[in-house]
C-alpha atoms as a PDB file:
ATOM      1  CA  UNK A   1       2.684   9.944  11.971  1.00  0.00           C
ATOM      2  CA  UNK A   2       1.736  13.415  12.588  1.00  0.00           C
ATOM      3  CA  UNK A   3       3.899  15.427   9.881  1.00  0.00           C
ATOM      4  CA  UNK A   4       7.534  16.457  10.327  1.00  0.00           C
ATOM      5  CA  UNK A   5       9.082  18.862  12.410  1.00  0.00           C
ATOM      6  CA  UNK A   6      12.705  18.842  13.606  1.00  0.00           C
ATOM      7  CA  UNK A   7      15.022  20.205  11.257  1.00  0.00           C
ATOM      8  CA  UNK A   8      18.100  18.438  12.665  1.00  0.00           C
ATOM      9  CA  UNK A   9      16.826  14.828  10.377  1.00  0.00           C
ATOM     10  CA  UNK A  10      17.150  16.358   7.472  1.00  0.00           C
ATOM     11  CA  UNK A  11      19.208  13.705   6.371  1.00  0.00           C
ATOM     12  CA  UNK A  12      17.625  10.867   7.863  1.00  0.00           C
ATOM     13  CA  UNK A  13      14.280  12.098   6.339  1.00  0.00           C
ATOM     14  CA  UNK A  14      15.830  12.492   3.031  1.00  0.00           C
ATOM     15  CA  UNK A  15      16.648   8.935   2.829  1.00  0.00           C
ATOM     16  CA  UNK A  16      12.921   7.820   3.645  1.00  0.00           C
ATOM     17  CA  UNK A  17      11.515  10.356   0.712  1.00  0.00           C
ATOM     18  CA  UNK A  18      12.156   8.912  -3.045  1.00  0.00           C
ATOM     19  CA  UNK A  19      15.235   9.850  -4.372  1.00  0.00           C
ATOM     20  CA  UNK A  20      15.388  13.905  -6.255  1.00  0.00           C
ATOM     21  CA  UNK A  21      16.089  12.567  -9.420  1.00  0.00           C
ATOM     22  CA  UNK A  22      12.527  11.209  -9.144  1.00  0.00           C
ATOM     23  CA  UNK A  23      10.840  14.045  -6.713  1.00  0.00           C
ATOM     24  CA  UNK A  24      12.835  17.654  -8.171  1.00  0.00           C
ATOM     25  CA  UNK A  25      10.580  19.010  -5.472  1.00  0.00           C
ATOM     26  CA  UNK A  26      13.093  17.857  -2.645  1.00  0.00           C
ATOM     27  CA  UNK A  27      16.301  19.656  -4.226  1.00  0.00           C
ATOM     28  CA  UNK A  28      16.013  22.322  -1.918  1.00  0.00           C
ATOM     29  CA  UNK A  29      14.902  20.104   1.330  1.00  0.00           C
ATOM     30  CA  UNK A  30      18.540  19.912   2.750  1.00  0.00           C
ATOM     31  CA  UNK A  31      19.591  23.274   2.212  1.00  0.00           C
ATOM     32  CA  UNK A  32      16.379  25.318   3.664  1.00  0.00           C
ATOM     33  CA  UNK A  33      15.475  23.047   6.219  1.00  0.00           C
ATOM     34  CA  UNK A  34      11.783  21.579   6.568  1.00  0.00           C
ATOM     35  CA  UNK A  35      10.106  24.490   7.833  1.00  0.00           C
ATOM     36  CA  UNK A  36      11.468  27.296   5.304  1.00  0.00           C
ATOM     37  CA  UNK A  37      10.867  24.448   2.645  1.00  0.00           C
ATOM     38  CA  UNK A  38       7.380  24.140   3.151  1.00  0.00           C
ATOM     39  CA  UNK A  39       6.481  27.668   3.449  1.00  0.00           C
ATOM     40  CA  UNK A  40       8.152  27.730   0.016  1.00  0.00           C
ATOM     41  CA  UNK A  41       7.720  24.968  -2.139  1.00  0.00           C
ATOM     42  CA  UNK A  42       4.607  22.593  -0.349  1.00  0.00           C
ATOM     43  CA  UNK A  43       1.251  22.865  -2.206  1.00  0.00           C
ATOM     44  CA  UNK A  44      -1.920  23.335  -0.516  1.00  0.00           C
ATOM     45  CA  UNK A  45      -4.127  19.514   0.477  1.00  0.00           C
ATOM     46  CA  UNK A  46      -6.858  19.852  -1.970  1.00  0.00           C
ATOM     47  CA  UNK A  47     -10.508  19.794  -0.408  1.00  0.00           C
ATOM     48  CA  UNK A  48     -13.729  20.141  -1.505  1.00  0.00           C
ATOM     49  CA  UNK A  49     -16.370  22.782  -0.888  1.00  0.00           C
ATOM     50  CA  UNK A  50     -16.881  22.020   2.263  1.00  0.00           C
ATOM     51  CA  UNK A  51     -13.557  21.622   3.823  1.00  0.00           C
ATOM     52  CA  UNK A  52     -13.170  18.013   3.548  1.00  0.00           C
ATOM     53  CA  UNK A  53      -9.764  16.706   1.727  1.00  0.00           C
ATOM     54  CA  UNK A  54     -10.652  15.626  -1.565  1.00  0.00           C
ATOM     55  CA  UNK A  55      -8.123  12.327  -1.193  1.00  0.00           C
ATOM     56  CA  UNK A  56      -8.229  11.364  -4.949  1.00  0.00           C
ATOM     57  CA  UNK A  57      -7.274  14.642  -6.010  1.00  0.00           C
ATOM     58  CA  UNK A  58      -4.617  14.991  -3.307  1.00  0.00           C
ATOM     59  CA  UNK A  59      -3.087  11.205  -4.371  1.00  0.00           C
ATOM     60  CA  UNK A  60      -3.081  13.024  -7.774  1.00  0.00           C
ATOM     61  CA  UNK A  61      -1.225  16.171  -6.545  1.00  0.00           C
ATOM     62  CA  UNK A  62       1.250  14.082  -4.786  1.00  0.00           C
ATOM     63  CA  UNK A  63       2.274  11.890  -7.257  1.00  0.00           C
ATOM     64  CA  UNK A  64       2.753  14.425  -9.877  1.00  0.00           C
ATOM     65  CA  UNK A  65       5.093  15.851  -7.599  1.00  0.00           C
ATOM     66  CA  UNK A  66       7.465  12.369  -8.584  1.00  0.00           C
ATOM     67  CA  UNK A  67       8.355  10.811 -12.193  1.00  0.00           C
ATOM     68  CA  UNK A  68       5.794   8.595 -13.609  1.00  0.00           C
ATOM     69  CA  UNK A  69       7.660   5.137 -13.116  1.00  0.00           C
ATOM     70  CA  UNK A  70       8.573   6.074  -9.606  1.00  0.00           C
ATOM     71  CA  UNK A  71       7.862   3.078  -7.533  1.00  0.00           C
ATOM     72  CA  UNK A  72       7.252   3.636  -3.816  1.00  0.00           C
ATOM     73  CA  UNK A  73       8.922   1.406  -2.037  1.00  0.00           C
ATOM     74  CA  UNK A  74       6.269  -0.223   0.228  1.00  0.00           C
ATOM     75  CA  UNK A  75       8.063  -2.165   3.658  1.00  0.00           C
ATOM     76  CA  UNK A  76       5.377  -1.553   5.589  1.00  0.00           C
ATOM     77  CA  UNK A  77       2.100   0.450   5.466  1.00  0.00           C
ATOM     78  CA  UNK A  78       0.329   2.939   7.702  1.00  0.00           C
ATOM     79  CA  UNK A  79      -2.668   5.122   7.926  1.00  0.00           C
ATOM     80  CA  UNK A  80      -2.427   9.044   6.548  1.00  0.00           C
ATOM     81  CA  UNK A  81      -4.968  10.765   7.907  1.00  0.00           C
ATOM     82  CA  UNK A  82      -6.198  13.069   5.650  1.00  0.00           C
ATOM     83  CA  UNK A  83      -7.052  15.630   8.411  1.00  0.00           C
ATOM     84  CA  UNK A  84      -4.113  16.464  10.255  1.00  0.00           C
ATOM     85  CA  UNK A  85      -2.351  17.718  12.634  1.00  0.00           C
ATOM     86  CA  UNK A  86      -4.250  15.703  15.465  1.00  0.00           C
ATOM     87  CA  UNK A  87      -4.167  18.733  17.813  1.00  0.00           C
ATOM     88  CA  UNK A  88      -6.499  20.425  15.861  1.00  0.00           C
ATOM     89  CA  UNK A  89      -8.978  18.062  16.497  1.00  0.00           C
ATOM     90  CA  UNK A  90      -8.481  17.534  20.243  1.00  0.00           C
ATOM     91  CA  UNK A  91     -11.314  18.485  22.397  1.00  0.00           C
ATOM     92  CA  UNK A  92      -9.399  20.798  23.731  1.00  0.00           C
ATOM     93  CA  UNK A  93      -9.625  23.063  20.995  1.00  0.00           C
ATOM     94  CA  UNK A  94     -13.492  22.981  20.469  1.00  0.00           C
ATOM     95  CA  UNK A  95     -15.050  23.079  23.977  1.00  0.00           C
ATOM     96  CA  UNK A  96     -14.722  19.635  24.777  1.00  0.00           C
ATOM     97  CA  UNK A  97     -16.645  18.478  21.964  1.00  0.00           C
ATOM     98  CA  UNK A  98     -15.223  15.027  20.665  1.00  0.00           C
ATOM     99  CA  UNK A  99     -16.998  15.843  17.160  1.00  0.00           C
ATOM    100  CA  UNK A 100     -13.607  16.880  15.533  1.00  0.00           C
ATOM    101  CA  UNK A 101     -11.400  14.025  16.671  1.00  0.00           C
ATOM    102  CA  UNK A 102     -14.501  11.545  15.554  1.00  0.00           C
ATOM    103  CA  UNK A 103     -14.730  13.240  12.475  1.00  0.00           C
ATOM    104  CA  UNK A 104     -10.618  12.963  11.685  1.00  0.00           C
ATOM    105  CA  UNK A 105     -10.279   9.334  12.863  1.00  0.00           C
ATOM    106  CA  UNK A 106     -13.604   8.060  10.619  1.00  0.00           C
ATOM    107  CA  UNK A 107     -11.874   5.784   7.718  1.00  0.00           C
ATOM    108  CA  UNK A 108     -13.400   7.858   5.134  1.00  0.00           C
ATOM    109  CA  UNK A 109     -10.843  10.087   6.278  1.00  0.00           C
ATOM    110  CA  UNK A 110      -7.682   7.664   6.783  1.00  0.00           C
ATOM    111  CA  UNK A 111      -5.387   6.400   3.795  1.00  0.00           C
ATOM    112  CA  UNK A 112      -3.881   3.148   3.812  1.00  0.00           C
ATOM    113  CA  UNK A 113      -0.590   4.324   2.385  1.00  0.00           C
ATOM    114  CA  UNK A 114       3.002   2.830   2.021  1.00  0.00           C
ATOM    115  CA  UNK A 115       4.905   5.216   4.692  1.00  0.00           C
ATOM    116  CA  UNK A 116       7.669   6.504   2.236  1.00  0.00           C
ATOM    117  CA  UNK A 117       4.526   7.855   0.440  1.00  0.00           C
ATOM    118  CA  UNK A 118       2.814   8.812   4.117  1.00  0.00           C
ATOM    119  CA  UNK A 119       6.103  10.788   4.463  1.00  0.00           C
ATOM    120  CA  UNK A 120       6.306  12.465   1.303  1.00  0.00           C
ATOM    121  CA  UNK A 121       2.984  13.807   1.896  1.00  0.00           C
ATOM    122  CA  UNK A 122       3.954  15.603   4.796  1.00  0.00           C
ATOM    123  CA  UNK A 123       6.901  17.020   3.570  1.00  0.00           C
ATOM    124  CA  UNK A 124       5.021  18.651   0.888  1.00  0.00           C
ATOM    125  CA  UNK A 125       1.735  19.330   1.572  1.00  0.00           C
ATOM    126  CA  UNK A 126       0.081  21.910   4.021  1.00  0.00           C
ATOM    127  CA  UNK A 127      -2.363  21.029   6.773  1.00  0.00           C
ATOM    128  CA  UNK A 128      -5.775  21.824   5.527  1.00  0.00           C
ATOM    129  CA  UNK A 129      -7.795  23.738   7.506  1.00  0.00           C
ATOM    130  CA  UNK A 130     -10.219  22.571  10.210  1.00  0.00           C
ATOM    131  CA  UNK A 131     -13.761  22.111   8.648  1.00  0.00           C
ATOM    132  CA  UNK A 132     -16.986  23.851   9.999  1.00  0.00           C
ATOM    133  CA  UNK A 133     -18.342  22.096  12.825  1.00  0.00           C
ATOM    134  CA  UNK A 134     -22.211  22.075  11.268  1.00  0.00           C
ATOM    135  CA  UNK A 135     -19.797  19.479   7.951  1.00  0.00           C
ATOM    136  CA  UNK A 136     -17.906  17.464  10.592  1.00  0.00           C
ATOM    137  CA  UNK A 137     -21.174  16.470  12.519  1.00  0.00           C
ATOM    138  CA  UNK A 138     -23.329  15.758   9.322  1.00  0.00           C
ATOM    139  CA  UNK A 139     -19.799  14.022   8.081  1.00  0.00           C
ATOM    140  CA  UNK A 140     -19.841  11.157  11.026  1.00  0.00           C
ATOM    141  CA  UNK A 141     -23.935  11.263  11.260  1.00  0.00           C
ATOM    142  CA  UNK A 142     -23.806  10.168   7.418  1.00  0.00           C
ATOM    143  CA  UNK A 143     -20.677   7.538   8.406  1.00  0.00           C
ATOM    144  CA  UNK A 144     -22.816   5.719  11.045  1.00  0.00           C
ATOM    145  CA  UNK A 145     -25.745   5.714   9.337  1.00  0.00           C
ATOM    146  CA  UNK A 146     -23.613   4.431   6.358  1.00  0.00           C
ATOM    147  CA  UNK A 147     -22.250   1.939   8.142  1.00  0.00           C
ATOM    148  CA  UNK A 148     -25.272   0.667  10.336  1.00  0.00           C
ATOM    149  CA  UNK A 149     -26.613  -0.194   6.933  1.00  0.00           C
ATOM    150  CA  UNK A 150     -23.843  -1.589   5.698  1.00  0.00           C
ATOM    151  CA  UNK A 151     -24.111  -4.231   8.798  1.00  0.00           C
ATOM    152  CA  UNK A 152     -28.083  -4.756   7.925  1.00  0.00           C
ATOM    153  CA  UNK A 153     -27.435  -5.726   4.673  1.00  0.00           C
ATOM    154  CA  UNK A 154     -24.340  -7.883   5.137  1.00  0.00           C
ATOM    155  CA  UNK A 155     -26.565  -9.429   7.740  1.00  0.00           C
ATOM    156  CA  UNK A 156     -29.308 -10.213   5.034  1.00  0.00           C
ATOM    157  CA  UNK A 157     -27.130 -11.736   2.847  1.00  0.00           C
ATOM    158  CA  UNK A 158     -25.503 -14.000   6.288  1.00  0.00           C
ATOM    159  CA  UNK A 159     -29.046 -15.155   6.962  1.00  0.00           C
ATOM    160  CA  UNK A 160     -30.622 -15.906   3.441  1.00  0.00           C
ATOM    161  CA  UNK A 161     -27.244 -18.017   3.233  1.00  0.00           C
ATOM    162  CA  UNK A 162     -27.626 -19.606   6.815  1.00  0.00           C
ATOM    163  CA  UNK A 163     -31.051 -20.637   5.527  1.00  0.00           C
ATOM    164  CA  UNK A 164     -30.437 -22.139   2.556  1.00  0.00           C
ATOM    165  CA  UNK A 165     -27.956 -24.341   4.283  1.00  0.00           C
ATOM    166  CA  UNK A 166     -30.041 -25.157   7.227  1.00  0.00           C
ATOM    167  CA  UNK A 167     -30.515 -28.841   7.695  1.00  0.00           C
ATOM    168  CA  UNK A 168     -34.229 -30.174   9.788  1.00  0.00           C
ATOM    169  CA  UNK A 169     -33.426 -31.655  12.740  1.00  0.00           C
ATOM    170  CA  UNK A 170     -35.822 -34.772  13.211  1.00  0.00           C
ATOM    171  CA  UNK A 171     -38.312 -34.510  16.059  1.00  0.00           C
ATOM    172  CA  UNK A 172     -39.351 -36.488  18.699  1.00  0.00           C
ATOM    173  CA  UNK A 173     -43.170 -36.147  18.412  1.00  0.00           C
ATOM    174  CA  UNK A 174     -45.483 -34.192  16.350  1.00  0.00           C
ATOM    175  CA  UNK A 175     -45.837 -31.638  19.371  1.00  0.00           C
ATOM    176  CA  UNK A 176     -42.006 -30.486  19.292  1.00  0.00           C
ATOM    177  CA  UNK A 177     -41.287 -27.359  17.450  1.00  0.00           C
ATOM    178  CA  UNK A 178     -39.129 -27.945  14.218  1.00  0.00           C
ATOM    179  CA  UNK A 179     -35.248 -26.647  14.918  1.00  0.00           C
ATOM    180  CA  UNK A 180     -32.624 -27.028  12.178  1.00  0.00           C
ATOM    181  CA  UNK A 181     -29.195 -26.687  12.285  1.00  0.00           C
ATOM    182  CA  UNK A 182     -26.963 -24.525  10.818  1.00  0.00           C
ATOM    183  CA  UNK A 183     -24.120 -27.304   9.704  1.00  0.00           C
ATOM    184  CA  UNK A 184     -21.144 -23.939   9.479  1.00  0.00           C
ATOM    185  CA  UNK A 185     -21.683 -21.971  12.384  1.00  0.00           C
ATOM    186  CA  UNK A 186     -23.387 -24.977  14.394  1.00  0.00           C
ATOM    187  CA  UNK A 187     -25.598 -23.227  15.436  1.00  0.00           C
ATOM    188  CA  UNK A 188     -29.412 -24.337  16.082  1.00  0.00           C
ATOM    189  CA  UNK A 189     -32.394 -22.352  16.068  1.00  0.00           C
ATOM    190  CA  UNK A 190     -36.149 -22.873  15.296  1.00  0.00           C
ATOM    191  CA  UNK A 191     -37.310 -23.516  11.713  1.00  0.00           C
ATOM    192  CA  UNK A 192     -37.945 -20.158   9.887  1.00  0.00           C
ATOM    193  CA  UNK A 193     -36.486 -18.078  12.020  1.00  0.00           C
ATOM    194  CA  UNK A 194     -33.817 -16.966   9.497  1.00  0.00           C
ATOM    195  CA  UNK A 195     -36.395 -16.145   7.310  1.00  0.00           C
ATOM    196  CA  UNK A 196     -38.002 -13.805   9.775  1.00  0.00           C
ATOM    197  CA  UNK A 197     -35.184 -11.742  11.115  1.00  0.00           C
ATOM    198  CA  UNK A 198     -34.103 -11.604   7.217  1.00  0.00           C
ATOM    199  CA  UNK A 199     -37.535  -9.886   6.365  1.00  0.00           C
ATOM    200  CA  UNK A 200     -37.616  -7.877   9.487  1.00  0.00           C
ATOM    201  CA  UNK A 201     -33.727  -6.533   8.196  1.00  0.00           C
ATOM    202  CA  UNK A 202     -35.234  -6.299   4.748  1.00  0.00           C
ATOM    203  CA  UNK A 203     -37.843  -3.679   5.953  1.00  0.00           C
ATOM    204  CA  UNK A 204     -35.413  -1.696   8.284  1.00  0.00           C
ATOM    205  CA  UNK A 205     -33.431  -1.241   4.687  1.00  0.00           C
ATOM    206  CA  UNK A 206     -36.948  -0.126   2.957  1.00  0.00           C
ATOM    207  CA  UNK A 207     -37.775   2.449   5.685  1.00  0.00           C
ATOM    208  CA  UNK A 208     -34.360   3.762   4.927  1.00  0.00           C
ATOM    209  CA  UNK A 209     -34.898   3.960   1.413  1.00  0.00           C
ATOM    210  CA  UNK A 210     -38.140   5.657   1.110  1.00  0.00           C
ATOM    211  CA  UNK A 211     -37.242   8.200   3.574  1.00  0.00           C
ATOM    212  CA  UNK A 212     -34.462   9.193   1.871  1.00  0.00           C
ATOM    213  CA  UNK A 213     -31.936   8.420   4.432  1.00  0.00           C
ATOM    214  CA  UNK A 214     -28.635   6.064   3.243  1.00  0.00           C
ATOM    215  CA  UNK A 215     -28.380   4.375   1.358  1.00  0.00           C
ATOM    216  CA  UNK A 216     -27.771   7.266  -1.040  1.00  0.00           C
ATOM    217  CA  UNK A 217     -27.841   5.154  -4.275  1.00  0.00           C
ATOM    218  CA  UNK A 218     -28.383   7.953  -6.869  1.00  0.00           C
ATOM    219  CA  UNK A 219     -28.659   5.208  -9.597  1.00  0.00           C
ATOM    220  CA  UNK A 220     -30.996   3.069  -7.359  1.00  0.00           C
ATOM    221  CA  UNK A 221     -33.762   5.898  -6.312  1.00  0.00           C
ATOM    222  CA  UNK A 222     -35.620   5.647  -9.884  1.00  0.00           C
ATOM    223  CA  UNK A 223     -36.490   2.430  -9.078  1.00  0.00           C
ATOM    224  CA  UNK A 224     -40.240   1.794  -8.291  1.00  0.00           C
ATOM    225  CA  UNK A 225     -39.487  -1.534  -5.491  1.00  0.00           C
ATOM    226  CA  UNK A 226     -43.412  -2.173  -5.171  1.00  0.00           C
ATOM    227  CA  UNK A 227     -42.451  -5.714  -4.590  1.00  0.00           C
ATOM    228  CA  UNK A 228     -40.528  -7.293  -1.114  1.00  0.00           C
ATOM    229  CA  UNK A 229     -38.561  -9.749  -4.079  1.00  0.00           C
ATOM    230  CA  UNK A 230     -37.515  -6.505  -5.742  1.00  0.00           C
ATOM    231  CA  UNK A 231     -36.121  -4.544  -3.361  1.00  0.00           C
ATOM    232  CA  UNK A 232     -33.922  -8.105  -2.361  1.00  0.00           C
ATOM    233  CA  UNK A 233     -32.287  -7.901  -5.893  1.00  0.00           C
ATOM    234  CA  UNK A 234     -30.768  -4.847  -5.394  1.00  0.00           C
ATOM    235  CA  UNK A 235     -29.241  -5.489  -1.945  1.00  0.00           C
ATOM    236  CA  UNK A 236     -26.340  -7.435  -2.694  1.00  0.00           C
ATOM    237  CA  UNK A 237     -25.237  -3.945  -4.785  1.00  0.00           C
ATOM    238  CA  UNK A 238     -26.288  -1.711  -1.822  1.00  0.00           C
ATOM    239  CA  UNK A 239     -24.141  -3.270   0.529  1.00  0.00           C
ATOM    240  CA  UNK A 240     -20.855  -3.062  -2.271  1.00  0.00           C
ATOM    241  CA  UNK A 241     -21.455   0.276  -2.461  1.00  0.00           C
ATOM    242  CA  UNK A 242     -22.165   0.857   0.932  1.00  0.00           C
ATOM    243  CA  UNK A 243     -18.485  -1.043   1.670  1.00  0.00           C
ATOM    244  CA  UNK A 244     -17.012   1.194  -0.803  1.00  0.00           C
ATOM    245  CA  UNK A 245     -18.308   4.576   0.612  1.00  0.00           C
ATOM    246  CA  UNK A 246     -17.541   3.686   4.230  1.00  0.00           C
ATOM    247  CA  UNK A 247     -14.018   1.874   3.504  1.00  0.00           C
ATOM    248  CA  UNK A 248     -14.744  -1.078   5.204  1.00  0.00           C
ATOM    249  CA  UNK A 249     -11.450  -2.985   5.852  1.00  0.00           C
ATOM    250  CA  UNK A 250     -11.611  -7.125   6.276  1.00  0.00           C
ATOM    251  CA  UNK A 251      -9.000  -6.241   9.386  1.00  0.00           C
ATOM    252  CA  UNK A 252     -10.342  -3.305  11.447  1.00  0.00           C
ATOM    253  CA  UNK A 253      -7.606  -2.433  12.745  1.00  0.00           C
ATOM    254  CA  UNK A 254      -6.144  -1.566   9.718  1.00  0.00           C
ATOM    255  CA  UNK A 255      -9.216   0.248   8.474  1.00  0.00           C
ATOM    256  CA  UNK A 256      -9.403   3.435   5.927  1.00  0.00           C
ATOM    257  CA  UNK A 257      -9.350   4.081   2.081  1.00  0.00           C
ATOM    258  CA  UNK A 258      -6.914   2.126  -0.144  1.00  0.00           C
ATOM    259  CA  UNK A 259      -5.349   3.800  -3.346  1.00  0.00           C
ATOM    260  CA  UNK A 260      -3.641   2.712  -6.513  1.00  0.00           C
ATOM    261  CA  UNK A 261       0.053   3.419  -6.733  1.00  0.00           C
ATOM    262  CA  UNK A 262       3.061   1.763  -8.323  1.00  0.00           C
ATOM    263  CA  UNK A 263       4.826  -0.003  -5.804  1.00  0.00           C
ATOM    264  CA  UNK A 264       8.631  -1.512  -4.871  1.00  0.00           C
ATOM    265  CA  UNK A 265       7.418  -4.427  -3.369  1.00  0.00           C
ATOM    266  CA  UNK A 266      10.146  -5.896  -0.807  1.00  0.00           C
ATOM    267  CA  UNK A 267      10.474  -9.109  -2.366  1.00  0.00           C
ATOM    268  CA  UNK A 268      12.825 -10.860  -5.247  1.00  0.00           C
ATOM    269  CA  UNK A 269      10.634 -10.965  -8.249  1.00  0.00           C
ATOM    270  CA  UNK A 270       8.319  -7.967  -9.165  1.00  0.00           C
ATOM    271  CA  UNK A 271       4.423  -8.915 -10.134  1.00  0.00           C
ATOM    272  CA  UNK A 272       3.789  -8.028 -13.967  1.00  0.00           C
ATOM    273  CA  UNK A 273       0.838  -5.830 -13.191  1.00  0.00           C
ATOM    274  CA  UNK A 274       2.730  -2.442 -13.161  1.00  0.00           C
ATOM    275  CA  UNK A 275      -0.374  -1.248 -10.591  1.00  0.00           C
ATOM    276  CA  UNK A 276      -1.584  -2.670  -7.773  1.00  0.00           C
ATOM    277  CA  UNK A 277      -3.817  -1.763  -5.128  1.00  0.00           C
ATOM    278  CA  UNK A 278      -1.862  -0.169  -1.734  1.00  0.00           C
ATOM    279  CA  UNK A 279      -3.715  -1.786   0.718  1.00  0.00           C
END
């Protein structure tokens, strides 16, 4: 959904936003029209220095726009991107460079959002303003080389695993080269040759590290990893935080940041947990 425009669903719109009893903000919706309201009454997206939305913040902003207990009521979920309206970013608009529509449809810069809440957002929020070009380039160089390693260190993880597992295969003379058998993916490859493309990932992730590029693990560039074993404790936690900083769905085409919000969910009984994840 790319915001809200025609006036003449007022009413329809109304009864996808929560209910003004629980969002004040809307009183005025019906009467002024969508347009008039928002040049009124919607507050600014929130962003950080450089022009990029600051999405916590702007979850924050939003909700305290609704009472406390409000739950959204949560049919179906959609992606909010965060820069918006999609125009903006066309090529069309910035020489033919692609850069800006990249940039907006990274999943740093998507929200996995219940769509009364995706709605409400666009009723009272501006547009932000298109960032420089020099932030949206370094924005999806850092993304790729984000998730790149995000893949290499999943893919030591997949491999130390496979090895473990792998079961000899017998041979038929002395001669034959050893081949074991992975007994999950059925797959069968020569003895040790886990363990080499698992070292050979391991040192891709070193050369990253000591030349400063991602991972950008504040908390893990203290470390002195003089040792190969070292460097393999700390990978499992590079590629959480990697997972976290990229948004890395399980279903990619559902991909982009989840957030906490009190939910309606469309069911009989409600869970006890009064917050769970909107994702």
């Amino acid at each position: 959904m790319e915001g809200l425009h025609d006036d003449a669903h007022i009413p329809s719109l109304l009864e996808r936003l929560p209910p003004i009893r629980h969002a004040p903000i809307l009183e005025k919706l019906g009467s002024l029209g969508l347009r008039k309201f928002k040049e009124e009454y919607a507050i600014p997206t929130p962003t950080l220095e450089n022009g990029i939305v600051d999405h916590q913040r702007l979850i924050e902003d939003v909700s305290a726009l609704v009472s406390d207990d409000y739950r959204w009521r949560a049919p179906f979920f959609d992606e909010h991107h965060l820069h918006w309206q999609g125009y903006l970013y066309h090529p069309d608009q910035h020489d033919d460079s692609t850069i800006p529509k990249q940039f907006r449809d990274l999943n740093i810069h998507k929200l996995w959002i219940p769509r009364e809440f995706h709605d409400f957002i666009h009723a009272v929020t501006r547009p932000p303003d298109v960032p420089h070009m020099d932030v949206m380039i370094e924005s999806v160089d850092q993304y790729r080389h984000k998730e790149y390693m995000y893949t290499i260190s999943s893919e030591v993880l997949t491999l130390r695993e496979r090895d473990e597992r792998a079961i000899p295969l017998p041979r038929k003379n002395d001669d034959e080269i050893l081949r074991v058998r992975d007994p999950i993916s059925k797959r069968i490859v020569a003895d040790g040759l886990y363990e080499e493309r698992r070292k050979a990932f391991i040192d891709v992730i070193e050369e990253y590290f000591y030349n400063g590029l991602p991972p950008d693990l504040t908390h893990l560039s203290s470390l002195q990893l003089e040792q190969q074993t070292d460097f393999e404790e700390v990978i499992p936690q590079i590629r959480r935080e990697l997972k976290e900083s990229i948004a890395l769905a399980n279903n990619r085409r559902r991909r982009g940041r989840a957030v906490r919000l009190l939910l309606e969910l469309p069911q009989k009984t409600q869970p006890d947990r009064s917050e769970i994840q909107a994702a």
